[in-house]
Protein backbone atom coordinates (compact mmCIF):
# COMPACT_ATOMS: atom_id res chain seq x y z
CA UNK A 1 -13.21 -7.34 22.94
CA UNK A 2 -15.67 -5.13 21.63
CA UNK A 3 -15.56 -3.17 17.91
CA UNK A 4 -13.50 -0.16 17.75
CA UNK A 5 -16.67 2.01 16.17
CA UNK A 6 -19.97 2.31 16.80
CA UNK A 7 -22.04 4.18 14.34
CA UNK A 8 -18.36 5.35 12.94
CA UNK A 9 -17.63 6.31 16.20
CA UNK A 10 -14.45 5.29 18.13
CA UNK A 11 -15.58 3.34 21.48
CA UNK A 12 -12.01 4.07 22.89
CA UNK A 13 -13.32 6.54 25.11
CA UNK A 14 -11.18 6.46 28.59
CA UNK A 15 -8.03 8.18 28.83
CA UNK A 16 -4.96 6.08 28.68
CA UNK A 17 -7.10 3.29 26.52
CA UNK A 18 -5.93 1.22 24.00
CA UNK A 19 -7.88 -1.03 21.49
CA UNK A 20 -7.31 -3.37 18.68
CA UNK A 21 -8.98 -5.21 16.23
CA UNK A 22 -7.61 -8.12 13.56
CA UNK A 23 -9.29 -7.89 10.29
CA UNK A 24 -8.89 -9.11 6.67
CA UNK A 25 -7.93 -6.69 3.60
CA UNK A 26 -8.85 -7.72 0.31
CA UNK A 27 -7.59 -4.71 -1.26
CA UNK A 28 -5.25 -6.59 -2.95
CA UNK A 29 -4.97 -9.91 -4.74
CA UNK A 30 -4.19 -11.50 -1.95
CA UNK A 31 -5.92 -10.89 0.92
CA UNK A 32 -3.73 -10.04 4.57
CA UNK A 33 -4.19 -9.62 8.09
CA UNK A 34 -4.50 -6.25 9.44
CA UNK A 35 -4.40 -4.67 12.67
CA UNK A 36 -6.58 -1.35 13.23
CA UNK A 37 -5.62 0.44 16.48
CA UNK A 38 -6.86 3.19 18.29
CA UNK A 39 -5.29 4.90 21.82
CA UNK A 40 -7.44 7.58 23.69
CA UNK A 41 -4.45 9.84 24.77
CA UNK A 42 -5.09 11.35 28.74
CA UNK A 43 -5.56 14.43 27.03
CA UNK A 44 -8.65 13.70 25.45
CA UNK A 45 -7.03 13.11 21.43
CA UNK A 46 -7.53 10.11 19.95
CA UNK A 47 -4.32 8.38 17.86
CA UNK A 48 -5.81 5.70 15.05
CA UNK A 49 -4.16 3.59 12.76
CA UNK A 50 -3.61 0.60 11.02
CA UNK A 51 -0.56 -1.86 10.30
CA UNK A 52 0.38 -5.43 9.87
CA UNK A 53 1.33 -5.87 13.69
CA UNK A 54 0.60 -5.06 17.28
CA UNK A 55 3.74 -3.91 17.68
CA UNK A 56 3.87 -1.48 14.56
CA UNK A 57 0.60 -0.46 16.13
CA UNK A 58 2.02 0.61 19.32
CA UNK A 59 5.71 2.12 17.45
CA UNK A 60 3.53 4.31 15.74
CA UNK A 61 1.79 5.71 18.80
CA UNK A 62 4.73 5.66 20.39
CA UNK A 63 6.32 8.22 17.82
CA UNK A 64 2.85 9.80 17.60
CA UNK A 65 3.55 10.86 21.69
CA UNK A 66 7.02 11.58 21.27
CA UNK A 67 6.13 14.29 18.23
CA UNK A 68 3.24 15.82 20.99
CA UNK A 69 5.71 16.24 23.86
């Protein structure tokens, strides 16, 4: 898979896409597993976030479309 950014620039660019990258905070003492997670909605908006798993990744976009409809 590919980086989500380029330049700072999301490369989830197709409608309907989903991406995901694991990466390592050391915000804290101890450093944890991430997962940042961008969806390119079919209507051109772009949902981004980041949470310990996958699937809090996809709850959140989930919730995300039900608040749009």
């Amino acid at each position: 898979m590919s980086h989500l950014t380029q330049n700072g620039i999301s490369t989830t660019t197709a409608p309907g896409q989903e991406q995901w990258e694991r990466f390592t905070s050391h915000l804290s003492l101890r450093p944890e597993t991430r997962i940042q997670y961008d969806y390119r909605h079919t209507d051109g908006q772009l949902f981004s976030c980041v949470r310990k798993t996958l699937e809090e990744c996809r709850n959140a976009r989930d919730q995300w479309l039900k608040n749009k409809a």
